[in-house]
Protein backbone atom coordinates (compact mmCIF):
# COMPACT_ATOMS: atom_id res chain seq x y z
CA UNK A 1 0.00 0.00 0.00
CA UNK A 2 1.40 3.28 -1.18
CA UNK A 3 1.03 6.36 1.35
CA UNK A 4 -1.44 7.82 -0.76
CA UNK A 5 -3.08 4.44 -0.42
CA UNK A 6 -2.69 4.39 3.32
CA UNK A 7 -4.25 7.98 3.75
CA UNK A 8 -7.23 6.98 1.58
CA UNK A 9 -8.01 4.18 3.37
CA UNK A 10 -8.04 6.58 6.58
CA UNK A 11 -10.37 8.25 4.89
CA UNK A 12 -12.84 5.80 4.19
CA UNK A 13 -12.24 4.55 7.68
CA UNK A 14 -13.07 7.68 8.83
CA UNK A 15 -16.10 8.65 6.63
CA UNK A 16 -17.27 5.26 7.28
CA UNK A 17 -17.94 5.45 10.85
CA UNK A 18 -18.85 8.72 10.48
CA UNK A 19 -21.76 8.22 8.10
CA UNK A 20 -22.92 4.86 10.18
CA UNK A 21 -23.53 6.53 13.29
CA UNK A 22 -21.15 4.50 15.08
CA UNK A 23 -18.21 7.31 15.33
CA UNK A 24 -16.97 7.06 18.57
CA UNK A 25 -15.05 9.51 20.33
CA UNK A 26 -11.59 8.88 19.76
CA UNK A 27 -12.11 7.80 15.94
CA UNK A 28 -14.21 10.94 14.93
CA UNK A 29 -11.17 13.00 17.00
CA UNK A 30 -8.64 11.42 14.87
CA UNK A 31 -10.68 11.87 11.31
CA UNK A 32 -11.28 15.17 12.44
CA UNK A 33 -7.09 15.86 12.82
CA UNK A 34 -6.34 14.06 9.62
CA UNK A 35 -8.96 15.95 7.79
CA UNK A 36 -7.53 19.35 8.81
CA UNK A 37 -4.01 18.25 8.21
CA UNK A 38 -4.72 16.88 4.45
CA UNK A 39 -7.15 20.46 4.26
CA UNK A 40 -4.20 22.58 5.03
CA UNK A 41 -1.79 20.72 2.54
CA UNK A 42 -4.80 21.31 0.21
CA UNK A 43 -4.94 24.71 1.05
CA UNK A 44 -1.02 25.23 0.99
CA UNK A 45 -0.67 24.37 -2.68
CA UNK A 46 1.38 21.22 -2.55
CA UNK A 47 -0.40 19.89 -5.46
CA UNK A 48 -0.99 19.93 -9.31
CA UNK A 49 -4.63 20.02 -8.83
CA UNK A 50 -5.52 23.83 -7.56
CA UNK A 51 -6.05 24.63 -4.46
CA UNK A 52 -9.71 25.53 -4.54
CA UNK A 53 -10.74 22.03 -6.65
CA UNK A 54 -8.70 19.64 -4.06
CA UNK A 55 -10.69 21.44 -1.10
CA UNK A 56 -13.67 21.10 -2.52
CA UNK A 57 -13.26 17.22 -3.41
CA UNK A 58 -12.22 16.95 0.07
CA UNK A 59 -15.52 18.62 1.33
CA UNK A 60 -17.67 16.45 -1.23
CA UNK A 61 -15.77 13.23 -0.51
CA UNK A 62 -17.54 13.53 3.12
CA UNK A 63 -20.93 13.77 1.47
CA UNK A 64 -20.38 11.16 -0.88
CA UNK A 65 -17.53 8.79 -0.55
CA UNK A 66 -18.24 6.26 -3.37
CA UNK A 67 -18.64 9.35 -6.05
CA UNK A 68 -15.84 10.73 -5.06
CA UNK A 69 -13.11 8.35 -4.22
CA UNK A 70 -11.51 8.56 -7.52
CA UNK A 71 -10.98 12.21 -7.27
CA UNK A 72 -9.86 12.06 -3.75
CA UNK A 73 -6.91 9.77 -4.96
CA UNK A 74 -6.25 12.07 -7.73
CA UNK A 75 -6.18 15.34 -5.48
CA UNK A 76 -3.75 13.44 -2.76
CA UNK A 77 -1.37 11.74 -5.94
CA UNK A 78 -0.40 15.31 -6.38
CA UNK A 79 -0.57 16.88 -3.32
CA UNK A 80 2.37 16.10 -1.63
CA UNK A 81 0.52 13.92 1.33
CA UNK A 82 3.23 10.71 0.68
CA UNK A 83 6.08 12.81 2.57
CA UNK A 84 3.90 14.63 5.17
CA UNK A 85 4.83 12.82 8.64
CA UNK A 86 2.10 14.64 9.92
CA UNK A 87 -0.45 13.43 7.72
CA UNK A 88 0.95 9.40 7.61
CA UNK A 89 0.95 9.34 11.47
CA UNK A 90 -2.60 10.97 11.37
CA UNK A 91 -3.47 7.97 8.84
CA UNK A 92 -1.73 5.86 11.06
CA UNK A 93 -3.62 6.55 13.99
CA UNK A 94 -6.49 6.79 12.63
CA UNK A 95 -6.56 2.89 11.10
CA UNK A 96 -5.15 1.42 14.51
CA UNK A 97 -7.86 3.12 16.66
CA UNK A 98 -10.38 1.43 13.92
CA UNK A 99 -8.94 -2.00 14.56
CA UNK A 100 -11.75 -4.12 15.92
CA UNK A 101 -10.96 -5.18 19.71
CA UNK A 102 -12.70 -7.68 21.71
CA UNK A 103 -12.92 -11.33 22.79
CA UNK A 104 -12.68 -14.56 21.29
CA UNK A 105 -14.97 -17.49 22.10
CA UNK A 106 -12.99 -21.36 21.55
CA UNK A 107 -15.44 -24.08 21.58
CA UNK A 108 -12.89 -26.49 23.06
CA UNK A 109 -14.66 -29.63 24.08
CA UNK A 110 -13.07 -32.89 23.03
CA UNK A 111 -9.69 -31.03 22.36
CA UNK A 112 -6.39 -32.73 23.48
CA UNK A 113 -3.64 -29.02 23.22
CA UNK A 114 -5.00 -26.25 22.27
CA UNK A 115 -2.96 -22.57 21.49
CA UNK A 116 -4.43 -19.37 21.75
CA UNK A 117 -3.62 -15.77 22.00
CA UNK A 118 -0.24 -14.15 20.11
CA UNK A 119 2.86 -15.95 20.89
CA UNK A 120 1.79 -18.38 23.50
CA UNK A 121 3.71 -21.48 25.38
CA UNK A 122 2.36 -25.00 25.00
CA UNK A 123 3.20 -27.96 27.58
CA UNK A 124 1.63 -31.38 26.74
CA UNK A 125 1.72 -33.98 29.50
CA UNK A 126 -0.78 -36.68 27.66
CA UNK A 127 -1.73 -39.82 29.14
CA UNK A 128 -0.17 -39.13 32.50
């Protein structure tokens, strides 16, 4: 995934749980930063695309992400977003606070060793 890539997919993370309802704090807070970051690249003229047509993509993409994804891509290719560290850790951040968390349910009747979790230890002791 290219940065440009990376900060779309913010995006659409973003819009996403924006337009469901199911925002919650910390995820609307960090679409909210990487919006105004990518704005004020946008607005500082690091592109090939004008200043005025990037912003207003931006502003329609929220309205309309599936009409406007396309020209979201083509405003950031340009734009200068790929070297911003401000803008990639936004991105980051923005995809690992998205990351679905929770718990796991094993069924684990009849089994004889069973691993779970990252990185675990196993000790068999069968038949003793």
């Amino acid at each position: 995934m290219t940065e440009v890539e990376l900060v779309a997919t913010a995006f659409a993370t973003g819009a996403a749980a924006g337009l469901t309802g199911s925002a919650r704090g910390a995820v609307h807070d960090l679409y909210a930063g990487l919006r105004e970051a990518v704005r004020r690249r946008l607005v500082g003229g690091g592109g090939n695309s004008g200043v005025g047509y990037g912003v207003r993509v931006l502003d329609a993409y929220e309205t309309d992400p599936d009409v406007w994804r396309t020209r979201l891509l083509q405003v950031l290719t340009g734009s200068g977003v790929e070297t911003d560290e401000e803008i990639l850790a936004a991105a980051r951040a923005m995809l690992r606070a998205e990351r679905p968390t929770g718990h796991i349910i094993v069924d684990t009747y009849g089994t004889q060793g069973l691993l779970v979790g990252d990185g675990p230890t196993q000790h068999d002791g069968f038949g003793r």
